[in-house]
N, C-alpha and C. Protein backbone atom coordinates (compact mmCIF):
# COMPACT_ATOMS: atom_id res chain seq x y z
N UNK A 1 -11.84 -23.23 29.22
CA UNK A 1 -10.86 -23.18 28.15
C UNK A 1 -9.48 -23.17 28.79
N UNK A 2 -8.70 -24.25 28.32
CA UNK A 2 -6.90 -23.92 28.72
C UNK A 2 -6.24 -22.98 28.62
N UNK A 3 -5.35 -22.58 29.29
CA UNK A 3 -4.50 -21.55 29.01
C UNK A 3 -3.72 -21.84 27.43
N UNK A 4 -3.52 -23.08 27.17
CA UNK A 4 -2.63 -23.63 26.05
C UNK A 4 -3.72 -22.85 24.86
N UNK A 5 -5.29 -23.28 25.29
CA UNK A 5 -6.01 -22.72 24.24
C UNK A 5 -6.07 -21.13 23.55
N UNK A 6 -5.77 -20.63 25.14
CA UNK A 6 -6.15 -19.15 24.86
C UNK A 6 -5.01 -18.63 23.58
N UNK A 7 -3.51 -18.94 24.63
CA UNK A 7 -2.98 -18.64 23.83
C UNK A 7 -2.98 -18.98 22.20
N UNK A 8 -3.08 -20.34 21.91
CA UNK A 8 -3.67 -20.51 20.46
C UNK A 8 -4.34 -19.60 19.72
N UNK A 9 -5.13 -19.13 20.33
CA UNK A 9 -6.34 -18.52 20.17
C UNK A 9 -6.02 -17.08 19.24
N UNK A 10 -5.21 -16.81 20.76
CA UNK A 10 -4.80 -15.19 20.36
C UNK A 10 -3.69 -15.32 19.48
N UNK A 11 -3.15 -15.95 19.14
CA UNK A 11 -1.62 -16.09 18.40
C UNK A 11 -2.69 -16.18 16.70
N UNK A 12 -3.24 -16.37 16.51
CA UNK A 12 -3.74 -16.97 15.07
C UNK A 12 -4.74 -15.70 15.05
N UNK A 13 -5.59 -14.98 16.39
CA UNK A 13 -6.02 -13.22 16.19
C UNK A 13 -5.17 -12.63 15.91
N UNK A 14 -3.48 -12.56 16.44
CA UNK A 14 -2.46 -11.63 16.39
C UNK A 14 -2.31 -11.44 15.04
N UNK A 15 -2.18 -13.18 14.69
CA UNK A 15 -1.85 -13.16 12.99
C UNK A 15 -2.81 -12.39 11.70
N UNK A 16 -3.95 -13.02 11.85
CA UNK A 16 -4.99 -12.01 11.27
C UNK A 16 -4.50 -10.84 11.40
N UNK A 17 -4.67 -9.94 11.90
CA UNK A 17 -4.55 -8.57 12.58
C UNK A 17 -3.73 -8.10 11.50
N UNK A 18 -2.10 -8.83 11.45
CA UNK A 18 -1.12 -8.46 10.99
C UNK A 18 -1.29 -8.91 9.41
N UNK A 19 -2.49 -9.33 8.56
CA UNK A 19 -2.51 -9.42 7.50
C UNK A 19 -2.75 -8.24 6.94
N UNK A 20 -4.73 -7.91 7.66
CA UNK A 20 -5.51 -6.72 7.98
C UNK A 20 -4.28 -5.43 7.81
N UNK A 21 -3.36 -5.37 9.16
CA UNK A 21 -2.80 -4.28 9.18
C UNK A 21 -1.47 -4.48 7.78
N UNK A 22 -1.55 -5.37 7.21
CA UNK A 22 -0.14 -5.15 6.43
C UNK A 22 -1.21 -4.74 4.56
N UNK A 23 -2.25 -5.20 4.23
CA UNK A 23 -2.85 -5.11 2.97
C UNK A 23 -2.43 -3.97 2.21
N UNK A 24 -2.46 -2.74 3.23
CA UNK A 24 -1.95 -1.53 2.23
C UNK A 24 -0.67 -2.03 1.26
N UNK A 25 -0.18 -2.17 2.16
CA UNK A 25 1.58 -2.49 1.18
C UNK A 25 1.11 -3.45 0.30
N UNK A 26 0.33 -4.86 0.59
CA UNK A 26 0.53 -5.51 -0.69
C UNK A 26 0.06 -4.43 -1.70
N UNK A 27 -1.27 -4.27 -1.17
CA UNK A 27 -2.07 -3.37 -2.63
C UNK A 27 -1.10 -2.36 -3.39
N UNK A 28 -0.14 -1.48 -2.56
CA UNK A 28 0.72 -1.15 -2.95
C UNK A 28 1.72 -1.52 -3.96
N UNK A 29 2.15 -2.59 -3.60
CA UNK A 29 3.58 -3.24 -3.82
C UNK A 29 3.33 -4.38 -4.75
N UNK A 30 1.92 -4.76 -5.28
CA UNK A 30 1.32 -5.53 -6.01
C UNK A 30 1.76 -5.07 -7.43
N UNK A 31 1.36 -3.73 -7.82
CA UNK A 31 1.92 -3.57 -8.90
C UNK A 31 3.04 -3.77 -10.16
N UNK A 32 4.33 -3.65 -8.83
CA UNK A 32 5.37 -3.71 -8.82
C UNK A 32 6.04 -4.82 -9.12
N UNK A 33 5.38 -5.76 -8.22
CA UNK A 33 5.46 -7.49 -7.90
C UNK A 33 5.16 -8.05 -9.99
N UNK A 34 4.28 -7.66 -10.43
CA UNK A 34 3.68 -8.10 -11.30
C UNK A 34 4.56 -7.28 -12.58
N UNK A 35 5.09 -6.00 -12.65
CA UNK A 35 5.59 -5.71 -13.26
C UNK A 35 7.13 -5.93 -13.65
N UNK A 36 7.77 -6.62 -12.23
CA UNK A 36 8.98 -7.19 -12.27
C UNK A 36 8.58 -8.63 -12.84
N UNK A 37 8.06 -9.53 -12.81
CA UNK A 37 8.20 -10.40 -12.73
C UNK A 37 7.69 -10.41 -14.59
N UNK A 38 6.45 -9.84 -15.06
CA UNK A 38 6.66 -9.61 -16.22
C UNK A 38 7.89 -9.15 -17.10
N UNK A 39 9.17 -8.22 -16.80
CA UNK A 39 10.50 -7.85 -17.48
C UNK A 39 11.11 -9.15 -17.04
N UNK A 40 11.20 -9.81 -16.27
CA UNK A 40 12.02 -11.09 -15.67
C UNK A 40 11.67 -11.60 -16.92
N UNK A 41 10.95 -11.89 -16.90
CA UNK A 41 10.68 -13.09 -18.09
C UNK A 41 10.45 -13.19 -19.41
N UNK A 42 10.78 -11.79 -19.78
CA UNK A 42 11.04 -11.23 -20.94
C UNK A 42 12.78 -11.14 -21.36
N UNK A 43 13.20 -10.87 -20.18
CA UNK A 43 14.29 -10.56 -20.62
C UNK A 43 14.96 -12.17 -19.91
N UNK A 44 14.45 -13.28 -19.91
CA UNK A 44 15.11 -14.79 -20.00
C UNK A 44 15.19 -14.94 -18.66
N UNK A 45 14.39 -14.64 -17.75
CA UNK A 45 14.70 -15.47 -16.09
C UNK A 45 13.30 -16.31 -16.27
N UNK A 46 14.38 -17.13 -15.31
CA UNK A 46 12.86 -17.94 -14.81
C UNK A 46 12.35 -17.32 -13.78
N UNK A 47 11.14 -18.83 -13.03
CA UNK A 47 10.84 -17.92 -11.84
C UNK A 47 11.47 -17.79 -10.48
N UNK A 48 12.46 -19.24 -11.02
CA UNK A 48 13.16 -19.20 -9.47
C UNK A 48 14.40 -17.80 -9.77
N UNK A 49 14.59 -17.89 -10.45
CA UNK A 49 15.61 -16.50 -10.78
C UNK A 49 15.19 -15.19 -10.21
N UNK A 50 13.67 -15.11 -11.06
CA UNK A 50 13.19 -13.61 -10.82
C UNK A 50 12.98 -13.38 -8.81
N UNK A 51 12.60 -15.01 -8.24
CA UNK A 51 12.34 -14.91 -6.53
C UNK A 51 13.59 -14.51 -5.92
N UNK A 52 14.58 -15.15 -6.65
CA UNK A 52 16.30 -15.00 -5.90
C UNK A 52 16.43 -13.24 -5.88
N UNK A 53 16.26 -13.26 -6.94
CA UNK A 53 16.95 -11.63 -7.44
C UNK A 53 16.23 -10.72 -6.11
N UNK A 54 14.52 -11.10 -6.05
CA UNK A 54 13.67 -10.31 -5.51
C UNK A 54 14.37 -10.50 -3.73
N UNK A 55 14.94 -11.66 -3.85
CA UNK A 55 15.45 -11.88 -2.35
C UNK A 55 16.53 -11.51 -2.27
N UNK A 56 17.37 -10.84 -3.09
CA UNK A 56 18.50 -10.94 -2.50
C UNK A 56 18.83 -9.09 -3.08
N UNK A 57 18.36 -8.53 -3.84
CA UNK A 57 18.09 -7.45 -3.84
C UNK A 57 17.01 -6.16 -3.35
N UNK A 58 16.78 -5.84 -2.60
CA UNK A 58 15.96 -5.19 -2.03
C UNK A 58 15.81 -3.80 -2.31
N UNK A 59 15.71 -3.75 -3.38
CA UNK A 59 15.52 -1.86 -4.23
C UNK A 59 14.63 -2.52 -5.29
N UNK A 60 14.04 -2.06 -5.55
CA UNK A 60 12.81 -1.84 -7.24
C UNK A 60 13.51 -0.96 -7.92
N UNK A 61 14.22 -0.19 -7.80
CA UNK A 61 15.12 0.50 -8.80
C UNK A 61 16.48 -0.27 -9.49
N UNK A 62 16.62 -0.78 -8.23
CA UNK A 62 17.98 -1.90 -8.44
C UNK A 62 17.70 -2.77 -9.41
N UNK A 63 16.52 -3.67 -9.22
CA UNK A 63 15.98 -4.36 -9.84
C UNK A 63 15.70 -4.28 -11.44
N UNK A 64 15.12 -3.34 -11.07
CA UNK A 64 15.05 -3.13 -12.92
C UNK A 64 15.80 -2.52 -13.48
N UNK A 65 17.12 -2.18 -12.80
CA UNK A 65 18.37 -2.11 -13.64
C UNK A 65 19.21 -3.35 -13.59
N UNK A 66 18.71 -3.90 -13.07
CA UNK A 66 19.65 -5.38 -13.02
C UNK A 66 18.90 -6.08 -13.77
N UNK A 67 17.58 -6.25 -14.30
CA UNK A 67 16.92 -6.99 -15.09
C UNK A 67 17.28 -6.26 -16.45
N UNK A 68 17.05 -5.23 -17.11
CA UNK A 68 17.24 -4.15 -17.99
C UNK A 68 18.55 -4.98 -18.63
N UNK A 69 19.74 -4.76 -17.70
CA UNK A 69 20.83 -4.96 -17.97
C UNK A 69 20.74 -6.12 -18.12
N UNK A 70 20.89 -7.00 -17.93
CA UNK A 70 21.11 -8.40 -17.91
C UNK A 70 20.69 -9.01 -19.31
N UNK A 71 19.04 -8.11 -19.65
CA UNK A 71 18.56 -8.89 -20.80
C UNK A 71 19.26 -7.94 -22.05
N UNK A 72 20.48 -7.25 -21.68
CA UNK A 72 21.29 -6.46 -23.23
C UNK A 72 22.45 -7.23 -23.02
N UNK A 73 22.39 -8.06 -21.95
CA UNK A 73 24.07 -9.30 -22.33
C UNK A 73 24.87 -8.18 -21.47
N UNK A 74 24.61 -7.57 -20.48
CA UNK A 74 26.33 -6.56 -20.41
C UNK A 74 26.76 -7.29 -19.17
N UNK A 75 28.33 -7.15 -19.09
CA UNK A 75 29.19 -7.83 -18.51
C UNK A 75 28.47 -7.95 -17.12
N UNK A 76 28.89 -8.90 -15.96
CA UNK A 76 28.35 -9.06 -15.03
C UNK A 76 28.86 -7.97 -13.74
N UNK A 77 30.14 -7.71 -13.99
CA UNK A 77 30.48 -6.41 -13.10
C UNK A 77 30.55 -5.47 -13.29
N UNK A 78 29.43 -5.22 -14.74
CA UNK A 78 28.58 -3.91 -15.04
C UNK A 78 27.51 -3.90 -14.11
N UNK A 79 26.68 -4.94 -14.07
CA UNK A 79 25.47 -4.84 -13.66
C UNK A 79 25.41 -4.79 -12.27
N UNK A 80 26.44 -5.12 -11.50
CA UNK A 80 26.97 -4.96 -10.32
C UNK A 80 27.08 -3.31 -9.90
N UNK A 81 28.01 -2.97 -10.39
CA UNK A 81 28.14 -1.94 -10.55
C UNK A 81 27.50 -0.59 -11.01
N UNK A 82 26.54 -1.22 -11.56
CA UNK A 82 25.15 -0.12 -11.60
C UNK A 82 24.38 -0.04 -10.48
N UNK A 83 24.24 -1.30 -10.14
CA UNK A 83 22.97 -1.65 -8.97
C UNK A 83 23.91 -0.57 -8.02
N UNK A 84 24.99 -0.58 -7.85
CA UNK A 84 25.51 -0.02 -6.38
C UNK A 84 25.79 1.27 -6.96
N UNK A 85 25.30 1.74 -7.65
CA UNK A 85 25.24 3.63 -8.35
C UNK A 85 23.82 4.27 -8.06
N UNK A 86 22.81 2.81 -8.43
CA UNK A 86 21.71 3.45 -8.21
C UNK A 86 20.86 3.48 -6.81
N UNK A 87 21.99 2.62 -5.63
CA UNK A 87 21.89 2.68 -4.10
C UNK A 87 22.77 3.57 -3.57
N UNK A 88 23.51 4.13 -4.40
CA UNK A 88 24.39 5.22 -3.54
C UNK A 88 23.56 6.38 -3.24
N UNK A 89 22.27 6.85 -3.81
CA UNK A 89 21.53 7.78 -3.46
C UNK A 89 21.47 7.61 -2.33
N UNK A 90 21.23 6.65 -1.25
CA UNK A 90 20.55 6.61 0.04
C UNK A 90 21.50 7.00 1.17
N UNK A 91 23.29 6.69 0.41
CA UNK A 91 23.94 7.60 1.16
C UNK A 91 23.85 9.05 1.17
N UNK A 92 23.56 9.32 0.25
CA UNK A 92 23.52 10.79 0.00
C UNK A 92 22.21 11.75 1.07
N UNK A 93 20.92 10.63 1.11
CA UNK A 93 19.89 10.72 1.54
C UNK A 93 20.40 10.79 3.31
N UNK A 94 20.87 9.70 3.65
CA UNK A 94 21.16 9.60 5.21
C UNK A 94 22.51 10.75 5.54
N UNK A 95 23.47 11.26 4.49
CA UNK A 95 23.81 12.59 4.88
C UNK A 95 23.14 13.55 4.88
N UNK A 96 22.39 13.69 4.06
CA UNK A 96 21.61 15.15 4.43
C UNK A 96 20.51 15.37 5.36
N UNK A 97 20.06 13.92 6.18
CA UNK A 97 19.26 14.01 7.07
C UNK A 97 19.83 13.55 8.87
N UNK A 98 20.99 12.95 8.32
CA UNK A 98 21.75 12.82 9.38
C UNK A 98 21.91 13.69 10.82
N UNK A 99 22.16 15.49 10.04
CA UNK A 99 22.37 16.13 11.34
C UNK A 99 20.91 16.63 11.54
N UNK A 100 19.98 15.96 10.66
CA UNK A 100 18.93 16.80 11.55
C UNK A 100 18.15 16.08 12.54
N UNK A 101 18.56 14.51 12.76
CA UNK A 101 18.64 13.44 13.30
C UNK A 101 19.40 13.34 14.73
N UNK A 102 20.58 14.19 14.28
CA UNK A 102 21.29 13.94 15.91
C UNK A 102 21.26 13.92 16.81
N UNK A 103 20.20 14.57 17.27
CA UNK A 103 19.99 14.94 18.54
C UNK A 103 19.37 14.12 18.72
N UNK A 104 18.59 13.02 18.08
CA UNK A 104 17.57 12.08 18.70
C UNK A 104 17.86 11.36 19.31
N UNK A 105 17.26 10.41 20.11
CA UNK A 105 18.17 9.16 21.11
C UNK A 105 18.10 8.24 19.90
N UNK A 106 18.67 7.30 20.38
CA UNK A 106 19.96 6.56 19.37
C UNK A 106 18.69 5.21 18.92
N UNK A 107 17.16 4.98 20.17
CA UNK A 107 16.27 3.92 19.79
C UNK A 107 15.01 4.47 19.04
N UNK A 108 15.49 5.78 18.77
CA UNK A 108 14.10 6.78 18.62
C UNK A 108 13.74 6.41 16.57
């Protein structure tokens, strides 16, 4: 067998592996997937809409306040402006865990 093969080989095991090891999250995150995309399209997105949003927002909370909103008509730098109210928690989150963090090395 070639070296060209092996590697083939193992690159397409690696991949497997990393389906195997990732399933929790879909099974997880499946729910979610299906429940956004059901309000998307209730409240007038399509599907390339509901994929953008899902790509370019990265909160499930965000999300369904930006879908919520959107399908009551409210201004667009409302809905802006919510989304970034309901991500300000995580500042709040990384201050209060911050100093108990400090001491760690900086790759830890």
């Amino acid at each position: 067998m070639s070296a060209e093969a092996i590697l083939e080989s193992r690159a397409r095991s690696d991949f497997w592996d990393g389906v195997r090891m990732s399933m929790p999250v879909v099974v997880a995150s499946a729910p979610f997937a299906i429940l956004f995309g059901a309000i998307a399209v209730d409240n007038g997105f399509s599907v390339l809409e509901a994929f953008l949003m899902s790509a370019l927002i990265f909160g499930g909370a965000s999300q369904m306040v930006g879908i919520e909103l959107f399908g009551q008509h409210v201004a667009p730098w409302l809905i802006v402006l919510s989304i970034f109210a309901v991500n300000f928690r995580h500042v709040l989150y990384s201050a209060g865990i911050g100093r108990r963090m400090a001491h760690w090395p900086l790759l830890q």
